[in-house]
N, C-alpha and C. Protein backbone atom coordinates (compact mmCIF):
# COMPACT_ATOMS: atom_id res chain seq x y z
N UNK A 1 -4.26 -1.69 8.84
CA UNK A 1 -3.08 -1.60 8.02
C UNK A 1 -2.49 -2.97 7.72
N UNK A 2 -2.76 -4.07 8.59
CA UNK A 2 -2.17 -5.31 8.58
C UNK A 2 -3.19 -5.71 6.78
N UNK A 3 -4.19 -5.92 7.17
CA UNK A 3 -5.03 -6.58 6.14
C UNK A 3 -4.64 -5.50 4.80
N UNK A 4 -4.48 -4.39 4.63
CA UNK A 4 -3.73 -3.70 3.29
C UNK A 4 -2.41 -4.14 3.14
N UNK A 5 -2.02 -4.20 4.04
CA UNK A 5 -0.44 -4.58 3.62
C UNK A 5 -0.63 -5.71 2.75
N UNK A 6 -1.38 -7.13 3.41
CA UNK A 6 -1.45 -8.40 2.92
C UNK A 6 -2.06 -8.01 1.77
N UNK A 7 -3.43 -7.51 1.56
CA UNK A 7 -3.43 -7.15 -0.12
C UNK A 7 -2.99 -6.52 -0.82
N UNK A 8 -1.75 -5.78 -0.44
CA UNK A 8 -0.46 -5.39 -1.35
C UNK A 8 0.19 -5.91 -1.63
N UNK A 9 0.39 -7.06 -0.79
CA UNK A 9 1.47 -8.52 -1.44
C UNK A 9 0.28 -8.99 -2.10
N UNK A 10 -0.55 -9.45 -1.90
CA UNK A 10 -1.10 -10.18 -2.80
C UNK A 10 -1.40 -9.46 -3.81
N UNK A 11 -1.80 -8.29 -3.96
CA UNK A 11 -1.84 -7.69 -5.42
C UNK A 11 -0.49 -7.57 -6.45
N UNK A 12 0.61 -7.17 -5.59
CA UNK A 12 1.74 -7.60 -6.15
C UNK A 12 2.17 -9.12 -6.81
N UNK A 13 1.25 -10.11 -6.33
CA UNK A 13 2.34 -11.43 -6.65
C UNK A 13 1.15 -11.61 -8.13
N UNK A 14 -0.23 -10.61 -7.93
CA UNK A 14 -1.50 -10.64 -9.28
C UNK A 14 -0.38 -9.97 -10.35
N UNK A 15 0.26 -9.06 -9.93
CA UNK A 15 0.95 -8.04 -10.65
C UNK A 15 2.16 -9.07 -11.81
N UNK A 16 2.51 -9.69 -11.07
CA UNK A 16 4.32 -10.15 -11.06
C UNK A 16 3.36 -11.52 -12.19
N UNK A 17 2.32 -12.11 -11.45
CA UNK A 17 1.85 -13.00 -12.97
C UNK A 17 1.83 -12.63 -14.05
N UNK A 18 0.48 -11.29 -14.11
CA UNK A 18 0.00 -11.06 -15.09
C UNK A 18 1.41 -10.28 -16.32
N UNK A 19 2.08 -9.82 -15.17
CA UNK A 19 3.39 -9.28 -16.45
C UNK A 19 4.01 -10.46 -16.78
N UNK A 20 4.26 -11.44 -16.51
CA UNK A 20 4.92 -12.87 -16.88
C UNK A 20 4.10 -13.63 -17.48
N UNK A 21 2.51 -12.98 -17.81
CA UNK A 21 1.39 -13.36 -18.43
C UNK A 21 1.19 -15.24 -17.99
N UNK A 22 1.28 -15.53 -16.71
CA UNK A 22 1.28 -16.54 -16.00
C UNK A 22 0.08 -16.99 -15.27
N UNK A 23 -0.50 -16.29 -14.36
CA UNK A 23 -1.72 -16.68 -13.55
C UNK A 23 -2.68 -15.70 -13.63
N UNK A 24 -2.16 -14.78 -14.24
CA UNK A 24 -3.37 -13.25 -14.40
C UNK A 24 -3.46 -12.65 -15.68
N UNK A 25 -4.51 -12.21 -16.11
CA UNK A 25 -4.80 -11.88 -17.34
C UNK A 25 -4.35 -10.00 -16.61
N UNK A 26 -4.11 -9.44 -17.57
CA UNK A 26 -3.89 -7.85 -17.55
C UNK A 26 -5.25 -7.02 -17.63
N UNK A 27 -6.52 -8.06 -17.81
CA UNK A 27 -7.40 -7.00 -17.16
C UNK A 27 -7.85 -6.87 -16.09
N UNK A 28 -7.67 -8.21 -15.39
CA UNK A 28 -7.94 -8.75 -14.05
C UNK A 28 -7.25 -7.57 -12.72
N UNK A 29 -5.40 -7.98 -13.49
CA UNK A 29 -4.71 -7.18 -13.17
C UNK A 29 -4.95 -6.10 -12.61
N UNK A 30 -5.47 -5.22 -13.47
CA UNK A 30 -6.23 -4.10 -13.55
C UNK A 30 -7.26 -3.41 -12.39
N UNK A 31 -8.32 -4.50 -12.44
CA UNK A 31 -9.30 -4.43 -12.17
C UNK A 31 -9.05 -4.55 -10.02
N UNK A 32 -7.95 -5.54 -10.08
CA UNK A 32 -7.43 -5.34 -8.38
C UNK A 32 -6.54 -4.45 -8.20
N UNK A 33 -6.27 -3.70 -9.06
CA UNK A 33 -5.48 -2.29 -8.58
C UNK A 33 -6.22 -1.45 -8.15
N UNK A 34 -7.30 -1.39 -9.28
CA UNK A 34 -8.75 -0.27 -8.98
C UNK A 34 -9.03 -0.68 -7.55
N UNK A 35 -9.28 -1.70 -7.26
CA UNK A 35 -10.33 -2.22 -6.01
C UNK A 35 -9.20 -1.80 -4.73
N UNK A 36 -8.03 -2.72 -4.78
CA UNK A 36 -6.97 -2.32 -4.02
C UNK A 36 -7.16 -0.75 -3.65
N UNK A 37 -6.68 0.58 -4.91
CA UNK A 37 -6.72 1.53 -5.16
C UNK A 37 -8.07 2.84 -3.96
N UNK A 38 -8.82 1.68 -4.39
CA UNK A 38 -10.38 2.31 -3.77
C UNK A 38 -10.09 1.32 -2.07
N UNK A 39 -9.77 0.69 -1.93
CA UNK A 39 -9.74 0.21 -0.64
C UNK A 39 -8.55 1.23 0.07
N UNK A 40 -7.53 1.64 -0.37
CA UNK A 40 -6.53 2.80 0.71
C UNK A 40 -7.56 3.56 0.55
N UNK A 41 -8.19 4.86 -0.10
CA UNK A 41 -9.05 5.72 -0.54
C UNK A 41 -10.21 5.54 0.73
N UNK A 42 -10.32 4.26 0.85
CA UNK A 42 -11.76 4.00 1.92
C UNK A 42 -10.75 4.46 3.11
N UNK A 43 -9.61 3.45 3.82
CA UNK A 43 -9.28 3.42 4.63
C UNK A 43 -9.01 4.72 5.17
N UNK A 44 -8.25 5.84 4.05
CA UNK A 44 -8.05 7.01 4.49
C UNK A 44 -8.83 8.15 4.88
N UNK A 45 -10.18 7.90 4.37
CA UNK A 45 -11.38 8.67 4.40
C UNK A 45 -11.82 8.32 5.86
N UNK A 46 -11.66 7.19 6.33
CA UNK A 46 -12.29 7.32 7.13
C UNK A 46 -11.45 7.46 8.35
N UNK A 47 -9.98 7.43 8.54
CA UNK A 47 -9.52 8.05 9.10
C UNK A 47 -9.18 9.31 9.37
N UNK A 48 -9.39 10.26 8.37
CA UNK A 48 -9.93 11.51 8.06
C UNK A 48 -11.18 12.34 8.68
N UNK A 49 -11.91 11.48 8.80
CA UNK A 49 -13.79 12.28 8.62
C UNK A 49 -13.83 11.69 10.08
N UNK A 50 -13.12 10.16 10.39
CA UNK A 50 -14.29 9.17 11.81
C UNK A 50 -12.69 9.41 12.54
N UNK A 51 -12.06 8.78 12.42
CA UNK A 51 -10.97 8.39 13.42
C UNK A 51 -10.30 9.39 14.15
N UNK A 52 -9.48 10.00 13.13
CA UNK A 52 -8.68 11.92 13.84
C UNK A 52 -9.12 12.33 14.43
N UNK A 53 -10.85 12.80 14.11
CA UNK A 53 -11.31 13.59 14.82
C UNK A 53 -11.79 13.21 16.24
N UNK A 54 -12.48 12.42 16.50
CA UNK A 54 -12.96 11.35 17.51
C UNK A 54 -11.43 10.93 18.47
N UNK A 55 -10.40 10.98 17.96
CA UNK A 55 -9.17 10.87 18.72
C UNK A 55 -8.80 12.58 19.20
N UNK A 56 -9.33 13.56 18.66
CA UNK A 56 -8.74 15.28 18.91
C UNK A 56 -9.88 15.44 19.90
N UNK A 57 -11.12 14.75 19.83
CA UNK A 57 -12.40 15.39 21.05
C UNK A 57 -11.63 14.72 22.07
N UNK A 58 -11.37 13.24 22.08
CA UNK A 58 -11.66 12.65 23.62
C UNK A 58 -10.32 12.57 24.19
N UNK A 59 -8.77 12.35 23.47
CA UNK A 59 -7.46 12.09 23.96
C UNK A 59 -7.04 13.72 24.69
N UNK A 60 -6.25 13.48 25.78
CA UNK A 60 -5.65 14.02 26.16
C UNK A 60 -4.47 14.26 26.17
N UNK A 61 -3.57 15.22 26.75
CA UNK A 61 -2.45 15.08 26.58
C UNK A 61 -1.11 13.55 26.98
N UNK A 62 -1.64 12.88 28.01
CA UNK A 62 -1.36 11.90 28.70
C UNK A 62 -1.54 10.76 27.79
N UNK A 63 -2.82 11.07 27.13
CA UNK A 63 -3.18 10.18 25.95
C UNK A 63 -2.04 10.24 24.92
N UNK A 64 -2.16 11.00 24.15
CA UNK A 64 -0.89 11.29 22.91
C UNK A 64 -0.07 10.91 23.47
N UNK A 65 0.59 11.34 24.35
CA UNK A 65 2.17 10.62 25.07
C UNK A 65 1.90 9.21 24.86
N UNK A 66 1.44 8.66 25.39
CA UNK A 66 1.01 7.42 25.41
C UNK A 66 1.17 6.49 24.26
N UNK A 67 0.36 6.68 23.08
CA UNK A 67 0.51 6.60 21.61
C UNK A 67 1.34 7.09 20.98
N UNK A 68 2.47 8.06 21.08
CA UNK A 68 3.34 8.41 20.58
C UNK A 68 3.73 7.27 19.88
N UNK A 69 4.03 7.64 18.31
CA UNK A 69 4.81 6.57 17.56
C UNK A 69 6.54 6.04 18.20
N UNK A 70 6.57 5.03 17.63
CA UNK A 70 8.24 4.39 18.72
C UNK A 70 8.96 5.37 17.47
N UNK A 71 10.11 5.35 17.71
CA UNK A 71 11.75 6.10 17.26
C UNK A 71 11.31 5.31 15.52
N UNK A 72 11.65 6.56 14.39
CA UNK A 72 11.54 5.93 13.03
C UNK A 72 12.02 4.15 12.64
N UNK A 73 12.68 4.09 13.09
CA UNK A 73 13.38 2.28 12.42
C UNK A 73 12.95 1.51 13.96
N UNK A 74 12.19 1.89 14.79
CA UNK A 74 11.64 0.98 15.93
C UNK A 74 10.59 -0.34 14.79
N UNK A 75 9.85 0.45 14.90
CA UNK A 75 8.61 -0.82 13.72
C UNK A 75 8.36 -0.17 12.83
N UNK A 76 8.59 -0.84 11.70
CA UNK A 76 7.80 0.09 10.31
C UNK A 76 6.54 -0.45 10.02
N UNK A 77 5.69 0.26 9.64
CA UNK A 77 4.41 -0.07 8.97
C UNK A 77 4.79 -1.07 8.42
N UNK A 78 3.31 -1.70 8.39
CA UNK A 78 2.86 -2.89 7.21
C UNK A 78 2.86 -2.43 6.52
N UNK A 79 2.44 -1.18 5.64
CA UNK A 79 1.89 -0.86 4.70
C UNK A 79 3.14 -0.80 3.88
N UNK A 80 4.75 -0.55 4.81
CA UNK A 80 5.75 0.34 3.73
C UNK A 80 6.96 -0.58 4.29
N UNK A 81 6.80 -2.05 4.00
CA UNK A 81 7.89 -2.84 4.07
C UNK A 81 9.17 -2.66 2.97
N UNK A 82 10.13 -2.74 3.12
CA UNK A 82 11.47 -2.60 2.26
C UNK A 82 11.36 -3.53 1.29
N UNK A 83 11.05 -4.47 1.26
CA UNK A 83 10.94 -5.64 0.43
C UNK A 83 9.74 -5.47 -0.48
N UNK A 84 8.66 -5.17 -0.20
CA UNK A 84 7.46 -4.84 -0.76
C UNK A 84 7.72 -3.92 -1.96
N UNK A 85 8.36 -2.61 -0.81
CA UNK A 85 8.76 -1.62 -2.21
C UNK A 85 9.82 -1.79 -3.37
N UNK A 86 10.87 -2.80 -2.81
CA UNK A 86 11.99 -2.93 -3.82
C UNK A 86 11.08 -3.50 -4.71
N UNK A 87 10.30 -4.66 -4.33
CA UNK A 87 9.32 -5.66 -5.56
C UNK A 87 8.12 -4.78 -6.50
N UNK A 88 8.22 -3.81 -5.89
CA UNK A 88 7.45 -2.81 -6.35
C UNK A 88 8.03 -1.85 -7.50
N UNK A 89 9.25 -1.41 -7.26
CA UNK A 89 10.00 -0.97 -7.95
C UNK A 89 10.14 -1.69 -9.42
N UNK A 90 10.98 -3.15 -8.68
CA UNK A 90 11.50 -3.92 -9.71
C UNK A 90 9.70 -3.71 -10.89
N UNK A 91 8.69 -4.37 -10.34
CA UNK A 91 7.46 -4.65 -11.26
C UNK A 91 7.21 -3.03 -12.04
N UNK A 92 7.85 -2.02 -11.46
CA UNK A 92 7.63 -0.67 -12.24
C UNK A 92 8.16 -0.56 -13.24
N UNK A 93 9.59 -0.81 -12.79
CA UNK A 93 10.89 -0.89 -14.00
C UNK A 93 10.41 -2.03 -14.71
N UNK A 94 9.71 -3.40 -14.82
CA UNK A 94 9.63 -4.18 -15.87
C UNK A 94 8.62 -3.92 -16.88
N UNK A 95 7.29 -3.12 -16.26
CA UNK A 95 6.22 -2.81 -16.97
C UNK A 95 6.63 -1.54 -17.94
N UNK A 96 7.14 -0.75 -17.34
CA UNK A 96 7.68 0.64 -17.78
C UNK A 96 8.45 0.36 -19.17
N UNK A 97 9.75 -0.64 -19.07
CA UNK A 97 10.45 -1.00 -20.18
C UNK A 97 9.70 -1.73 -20.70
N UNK A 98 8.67 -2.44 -20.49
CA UNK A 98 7.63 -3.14 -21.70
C UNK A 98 6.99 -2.30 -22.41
N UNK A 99 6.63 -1.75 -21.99
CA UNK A 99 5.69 -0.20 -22.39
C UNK A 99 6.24 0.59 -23.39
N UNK A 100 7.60 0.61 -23.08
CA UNK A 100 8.73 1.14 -23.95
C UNK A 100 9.02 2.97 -23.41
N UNK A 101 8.74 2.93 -21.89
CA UNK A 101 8.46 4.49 -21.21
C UNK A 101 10.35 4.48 -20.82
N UNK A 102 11.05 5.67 -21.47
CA UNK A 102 12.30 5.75 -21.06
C UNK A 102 12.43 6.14 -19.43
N UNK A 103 11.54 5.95 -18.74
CA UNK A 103 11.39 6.41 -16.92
C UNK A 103 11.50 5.00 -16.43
N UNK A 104 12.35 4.18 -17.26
CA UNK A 104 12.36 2.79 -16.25
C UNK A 104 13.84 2.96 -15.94
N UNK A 105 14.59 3.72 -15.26
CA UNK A 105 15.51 3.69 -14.69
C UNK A 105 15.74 4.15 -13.27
């Protein structure tokens, strides 16, 4: 999750050029959303098919306790930083009103 997170900022800062038509062309753009896109898609599959299950044969109950996630606002994911998403937002709302889509509010 660490290494997605980092290529979510970095796909974001591809993002934040190519709409300022600055360091990224909009097909490029594109083309690391797909990849990005297909890289969660991998990650989740295989936590799905390899990881869950392989954690439901061998953990025990002592186990799960153990791993229990901390209290919601203890640590948040990499994946779903506050800052990430506001910049995320903001790049929605700028593309959206370029686009001319009345859903940029």
């Amino acid at each position: 999750h660490v290494r997605l997170a980092r290529q979510g900022i970095d796909l974001l800062r591809d993002l934040e050029g190519a709409l300022r038509e600055e360091s990224m062309s909009h097909e490029l753009a594109a083309a690391g959303i797909r990849l990005y896109a297909e890289r969660l898609r991998h990650n989740m599959a295989f936590e799905e098919l390899t990881l869950f299950p392989a954690a439901q044969r061998h953990l025990g109950a002592d186990d799960w306790r153990a791993i229990e996630p901390p209290p919601y606002d203890a640590t948040p994911d990499p994946l779903f930083r506050s800052q990430a998403d506001e910049r995320f937002a903001q790049l929605h709302r700028a593309i959206a009103l370029e686009a001319g889509d009345g859903a940029a509010g």
